[in-house]
N, C-alpha and C. Protein backbone atom coordinates (compact mmCIF):
# COMPACT_ATOMS: atom_id res chain seq x y z
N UNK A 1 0.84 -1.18 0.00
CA UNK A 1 0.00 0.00 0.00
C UNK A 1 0.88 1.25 0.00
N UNK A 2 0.81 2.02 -0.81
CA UNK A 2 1.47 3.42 -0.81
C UNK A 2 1.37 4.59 0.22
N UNK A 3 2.32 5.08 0.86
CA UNK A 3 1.72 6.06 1.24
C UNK A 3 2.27 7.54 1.16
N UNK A 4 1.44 8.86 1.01
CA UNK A 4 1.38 9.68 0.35
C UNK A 4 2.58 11.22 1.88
N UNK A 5 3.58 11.91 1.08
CA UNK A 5 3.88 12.76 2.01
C UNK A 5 3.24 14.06 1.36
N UNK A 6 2.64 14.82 1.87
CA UNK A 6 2.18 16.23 1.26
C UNK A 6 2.36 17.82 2.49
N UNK A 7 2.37 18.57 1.31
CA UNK A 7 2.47 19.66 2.09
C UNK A 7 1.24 20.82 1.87
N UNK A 8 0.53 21.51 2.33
CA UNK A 8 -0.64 22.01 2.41
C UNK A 8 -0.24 23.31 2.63
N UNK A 9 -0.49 24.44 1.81
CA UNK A 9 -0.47 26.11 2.45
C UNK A 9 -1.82 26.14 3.09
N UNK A 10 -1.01 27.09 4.21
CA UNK A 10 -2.66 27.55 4.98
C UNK A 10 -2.20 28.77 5.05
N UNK A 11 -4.00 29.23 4.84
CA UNK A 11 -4.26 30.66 4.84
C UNK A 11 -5.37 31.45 5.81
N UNK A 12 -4.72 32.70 6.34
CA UNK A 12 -5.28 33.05 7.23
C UNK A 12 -5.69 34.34 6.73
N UNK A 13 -7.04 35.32 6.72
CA UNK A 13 -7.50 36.43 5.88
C UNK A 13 -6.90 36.65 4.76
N UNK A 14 -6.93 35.30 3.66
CA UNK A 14 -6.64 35.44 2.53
C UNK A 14 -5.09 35.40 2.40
N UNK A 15 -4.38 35.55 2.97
CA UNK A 15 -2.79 35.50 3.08
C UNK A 15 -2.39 34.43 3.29
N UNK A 16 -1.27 34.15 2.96
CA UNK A 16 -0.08 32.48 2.79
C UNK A 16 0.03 32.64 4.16
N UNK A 17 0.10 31.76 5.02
CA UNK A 17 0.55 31.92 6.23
C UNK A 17 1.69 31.15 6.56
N UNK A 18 1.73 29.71 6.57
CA UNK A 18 2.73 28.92 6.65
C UNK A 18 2.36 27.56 5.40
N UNK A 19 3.14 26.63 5.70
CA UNK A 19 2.81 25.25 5.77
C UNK A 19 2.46 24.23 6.43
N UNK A 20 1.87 23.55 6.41
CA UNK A 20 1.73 22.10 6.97
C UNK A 20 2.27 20.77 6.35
N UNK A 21 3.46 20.48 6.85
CA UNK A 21 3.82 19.03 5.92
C UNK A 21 2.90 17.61 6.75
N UNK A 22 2.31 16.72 6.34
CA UNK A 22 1.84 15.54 6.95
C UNK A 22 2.18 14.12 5.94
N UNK A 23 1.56 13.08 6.11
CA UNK A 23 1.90 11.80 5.91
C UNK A 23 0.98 10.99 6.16
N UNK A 24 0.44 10.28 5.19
CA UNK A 24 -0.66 9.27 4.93
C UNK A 24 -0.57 8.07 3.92
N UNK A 25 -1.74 7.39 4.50
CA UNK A 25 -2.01 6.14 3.39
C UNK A 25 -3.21 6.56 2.35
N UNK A 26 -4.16 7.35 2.80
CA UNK A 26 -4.91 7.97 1.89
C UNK A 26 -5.22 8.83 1.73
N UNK A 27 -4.61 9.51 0.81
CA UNK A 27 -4.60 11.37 0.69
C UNK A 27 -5.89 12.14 0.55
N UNK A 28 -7.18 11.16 -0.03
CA UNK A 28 -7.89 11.97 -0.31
C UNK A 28 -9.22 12.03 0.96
N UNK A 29 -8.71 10.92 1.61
CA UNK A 29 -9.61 11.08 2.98
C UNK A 29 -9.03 11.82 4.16
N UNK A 30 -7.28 12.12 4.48
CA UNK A 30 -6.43 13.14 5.14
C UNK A 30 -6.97 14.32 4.46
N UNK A 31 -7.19 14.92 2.91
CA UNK A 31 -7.19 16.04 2.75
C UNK A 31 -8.62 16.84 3.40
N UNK A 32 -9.74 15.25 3.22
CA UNK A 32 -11.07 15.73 3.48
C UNK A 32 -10.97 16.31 4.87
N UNK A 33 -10.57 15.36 6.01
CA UNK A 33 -10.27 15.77 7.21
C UNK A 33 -10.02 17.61 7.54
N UNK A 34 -9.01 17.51 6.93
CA UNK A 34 -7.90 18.80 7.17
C UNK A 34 -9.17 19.72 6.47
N UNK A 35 -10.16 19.53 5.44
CA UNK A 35 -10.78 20.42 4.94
C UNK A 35 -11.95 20.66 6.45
N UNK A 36 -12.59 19.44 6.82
CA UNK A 36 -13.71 19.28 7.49
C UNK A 36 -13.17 20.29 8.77
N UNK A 37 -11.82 20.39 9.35
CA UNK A 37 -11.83 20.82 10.62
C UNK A 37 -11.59 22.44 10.44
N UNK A 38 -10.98 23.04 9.02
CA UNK A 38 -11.40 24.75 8.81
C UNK A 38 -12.70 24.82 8.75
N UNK A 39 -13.69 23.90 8.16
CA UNK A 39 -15.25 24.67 7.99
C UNK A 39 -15.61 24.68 9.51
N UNK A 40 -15.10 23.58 10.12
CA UNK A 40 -15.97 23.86 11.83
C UNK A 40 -15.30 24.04 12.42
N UNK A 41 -14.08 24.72 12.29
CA UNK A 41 -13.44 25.77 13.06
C UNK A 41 -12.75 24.73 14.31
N UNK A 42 -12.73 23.48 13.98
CA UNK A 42 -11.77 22.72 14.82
C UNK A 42 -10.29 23.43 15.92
N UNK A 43 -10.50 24.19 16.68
CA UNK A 43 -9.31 24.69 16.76
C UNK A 43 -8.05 23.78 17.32
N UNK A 44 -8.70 22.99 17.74
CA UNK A 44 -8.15 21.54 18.65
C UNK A 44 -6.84 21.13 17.33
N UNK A 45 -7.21 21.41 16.41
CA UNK A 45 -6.31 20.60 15.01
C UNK A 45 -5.90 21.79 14.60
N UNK A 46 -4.64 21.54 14.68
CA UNK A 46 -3.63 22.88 13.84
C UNK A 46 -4.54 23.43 12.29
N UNK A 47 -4.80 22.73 11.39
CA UNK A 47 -5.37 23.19 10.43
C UNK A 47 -6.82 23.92 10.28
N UNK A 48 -7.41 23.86 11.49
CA UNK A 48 -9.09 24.30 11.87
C UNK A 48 -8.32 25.61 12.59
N UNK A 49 -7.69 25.87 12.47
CA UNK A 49 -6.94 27.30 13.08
C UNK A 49 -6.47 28.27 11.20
N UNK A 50 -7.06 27.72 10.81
CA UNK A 50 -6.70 28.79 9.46
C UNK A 50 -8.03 28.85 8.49
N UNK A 51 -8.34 29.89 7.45
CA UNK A 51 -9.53 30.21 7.20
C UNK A 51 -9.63 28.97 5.67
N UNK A 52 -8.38 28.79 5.04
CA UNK A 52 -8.34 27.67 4.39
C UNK A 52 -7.05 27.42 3.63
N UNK A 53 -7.11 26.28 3.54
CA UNK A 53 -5.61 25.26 3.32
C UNK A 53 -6.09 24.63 1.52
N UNK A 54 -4.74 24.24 1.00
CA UNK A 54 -4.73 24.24 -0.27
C UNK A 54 -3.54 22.99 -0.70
N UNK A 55 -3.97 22.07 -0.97
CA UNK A 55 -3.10 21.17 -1.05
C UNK A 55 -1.62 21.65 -2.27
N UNK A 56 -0.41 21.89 -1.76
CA UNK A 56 0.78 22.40 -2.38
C UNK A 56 1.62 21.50 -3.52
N UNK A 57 1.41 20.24 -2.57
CA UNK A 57 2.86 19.48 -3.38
C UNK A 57 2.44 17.67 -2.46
N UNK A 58 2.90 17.02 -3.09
CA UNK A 58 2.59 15.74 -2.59
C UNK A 58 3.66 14.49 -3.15
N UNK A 59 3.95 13.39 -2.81
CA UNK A 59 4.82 12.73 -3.12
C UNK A 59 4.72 11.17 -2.80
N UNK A 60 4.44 10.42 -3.51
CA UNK A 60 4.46 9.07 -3.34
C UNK A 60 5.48 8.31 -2.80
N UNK A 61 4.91 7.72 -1.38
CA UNK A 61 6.32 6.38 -1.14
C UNK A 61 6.48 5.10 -1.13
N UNK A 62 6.76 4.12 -0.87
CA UNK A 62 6.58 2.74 -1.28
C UNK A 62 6.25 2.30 0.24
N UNK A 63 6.77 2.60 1.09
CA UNK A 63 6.85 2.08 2.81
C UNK A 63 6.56 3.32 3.53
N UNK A 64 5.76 3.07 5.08
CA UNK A 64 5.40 3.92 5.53
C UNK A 64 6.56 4.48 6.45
N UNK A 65 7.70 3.72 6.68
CA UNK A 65 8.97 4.56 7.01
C UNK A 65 9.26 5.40 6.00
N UNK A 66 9.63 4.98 4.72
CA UNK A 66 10.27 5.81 3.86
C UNK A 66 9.41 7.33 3.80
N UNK A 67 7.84 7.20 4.04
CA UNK A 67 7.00 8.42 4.41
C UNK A 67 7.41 9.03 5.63
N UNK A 68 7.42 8.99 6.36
CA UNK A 68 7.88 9.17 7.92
C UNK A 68 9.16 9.93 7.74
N UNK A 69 10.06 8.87 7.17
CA UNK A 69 11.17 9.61 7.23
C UNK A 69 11.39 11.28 5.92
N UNK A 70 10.44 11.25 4.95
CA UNK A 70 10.42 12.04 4.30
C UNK A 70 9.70 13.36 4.86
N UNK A 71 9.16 12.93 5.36
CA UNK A 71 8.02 13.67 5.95
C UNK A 71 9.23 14.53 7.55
N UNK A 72 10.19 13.86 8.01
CA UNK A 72 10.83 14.29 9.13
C UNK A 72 11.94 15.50 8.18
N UNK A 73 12.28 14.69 7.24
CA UNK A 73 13.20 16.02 6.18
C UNK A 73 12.36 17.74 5.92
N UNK A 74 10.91 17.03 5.11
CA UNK A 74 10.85 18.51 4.70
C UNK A 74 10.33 18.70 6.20
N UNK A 75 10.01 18.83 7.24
CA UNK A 75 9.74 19.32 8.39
C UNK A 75 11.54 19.98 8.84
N UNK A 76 12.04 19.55 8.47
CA UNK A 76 13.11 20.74 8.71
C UNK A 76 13.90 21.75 7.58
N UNK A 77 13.12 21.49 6.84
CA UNK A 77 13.20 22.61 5.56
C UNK A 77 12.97 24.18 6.23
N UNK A 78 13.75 25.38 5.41
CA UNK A 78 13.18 26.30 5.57
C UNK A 78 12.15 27.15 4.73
N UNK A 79 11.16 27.47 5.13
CA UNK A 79 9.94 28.20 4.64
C UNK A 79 10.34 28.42 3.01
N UNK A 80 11.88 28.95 2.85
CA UNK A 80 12.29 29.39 1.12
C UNK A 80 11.83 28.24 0.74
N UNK A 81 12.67 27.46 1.17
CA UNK A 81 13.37 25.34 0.72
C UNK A 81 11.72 24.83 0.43
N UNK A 82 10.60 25.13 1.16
CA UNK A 82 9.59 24.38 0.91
C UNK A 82 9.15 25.15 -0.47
N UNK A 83 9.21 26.48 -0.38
CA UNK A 83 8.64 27.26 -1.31
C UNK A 83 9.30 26.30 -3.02
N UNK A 84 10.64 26.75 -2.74
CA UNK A 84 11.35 26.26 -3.95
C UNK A 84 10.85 24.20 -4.19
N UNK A 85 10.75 23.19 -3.18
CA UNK A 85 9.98 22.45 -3.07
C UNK A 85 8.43 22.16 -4.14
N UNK A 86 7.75 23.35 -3.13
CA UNK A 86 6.43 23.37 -4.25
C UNK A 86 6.73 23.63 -5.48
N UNK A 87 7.42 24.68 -5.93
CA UNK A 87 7.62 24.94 -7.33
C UNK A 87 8.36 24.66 -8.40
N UNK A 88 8.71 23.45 -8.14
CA UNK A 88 9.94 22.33 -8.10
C UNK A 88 11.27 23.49 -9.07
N UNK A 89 11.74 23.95 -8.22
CA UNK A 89 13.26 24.42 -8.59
C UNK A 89 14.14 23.44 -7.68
N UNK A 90 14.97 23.56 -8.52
CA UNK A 90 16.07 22.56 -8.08
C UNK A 90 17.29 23.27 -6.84
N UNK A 91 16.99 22.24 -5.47
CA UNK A 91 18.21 22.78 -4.53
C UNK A 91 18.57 21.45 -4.38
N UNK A 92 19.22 21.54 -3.45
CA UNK A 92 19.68 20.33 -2.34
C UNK A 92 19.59 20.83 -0.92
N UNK A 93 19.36 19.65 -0.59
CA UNK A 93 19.73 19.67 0.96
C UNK A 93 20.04 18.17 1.72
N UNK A 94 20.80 18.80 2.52
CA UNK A 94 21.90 17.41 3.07
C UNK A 94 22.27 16.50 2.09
N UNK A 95 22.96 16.76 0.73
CA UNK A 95 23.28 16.30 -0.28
C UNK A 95 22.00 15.62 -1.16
N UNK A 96 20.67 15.75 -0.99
CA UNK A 96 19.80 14.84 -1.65
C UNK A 96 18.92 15.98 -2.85
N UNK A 97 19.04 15.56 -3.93
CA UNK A 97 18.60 16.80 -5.07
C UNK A 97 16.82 16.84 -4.96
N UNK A 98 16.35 17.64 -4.74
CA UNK A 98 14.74 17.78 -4.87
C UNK A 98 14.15 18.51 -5.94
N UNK A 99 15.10 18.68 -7.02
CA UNK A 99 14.01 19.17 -8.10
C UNK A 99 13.22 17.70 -9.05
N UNK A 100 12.19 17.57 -9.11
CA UNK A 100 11.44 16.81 -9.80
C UNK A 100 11.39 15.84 -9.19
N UNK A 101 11.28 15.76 -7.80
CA UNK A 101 10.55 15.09 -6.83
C UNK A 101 9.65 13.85 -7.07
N UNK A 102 8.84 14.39 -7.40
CA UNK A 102 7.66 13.81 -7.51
C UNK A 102 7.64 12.95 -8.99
């Protein structure tokens, strides 16, 4: 079974605010979630704390470590690194190339 690493902009009065990177087996029932808890204002869940989120960038893995562990990388990316990430320009970090990712 595959599972999916993605990163989500959230937006707060219409403005980029940050990211959210997460990690799943099924992206399109995680995304529903993350949608369900901005409409009811979930504040309990980091993402019900923003007016709405937008799925950015996403990435297929074969094992749910290899997600995990991808998912622990871009969590220490910086805000540029994710940016350049979403828009797949080519950097590195800790020697591993991320343009065309996906």
């Amino acid at each position: 079974m595959p599972y999916w690493v993605y990163l989500l902009k959230c937006y707060k009065r219409r403005r980029f605010t940050n990211f959210y990177t997460g990690q799943t087996n099924d992206i399109s029932a995680r995304l529903s979630e993350h949608i369900e808890n901005v409409i009811y204002r979930d504040t309990e869940r980091y993402t019900g704390r923003f007016d709405y989120v937008r799925l950015a960038w996403k990435q297929k893995c074969r094992t749910r470590s290899e997600a995990r562990r991808l998912e622990k990388e871009i969590k220490q990316l910086t805000q540029n690194e994710k940016w350049a990430l979403v828009k797949g320009r080519k950097f590195y970090w800790k020697g591993r190339s991320w343009f065309k990712f996906w």
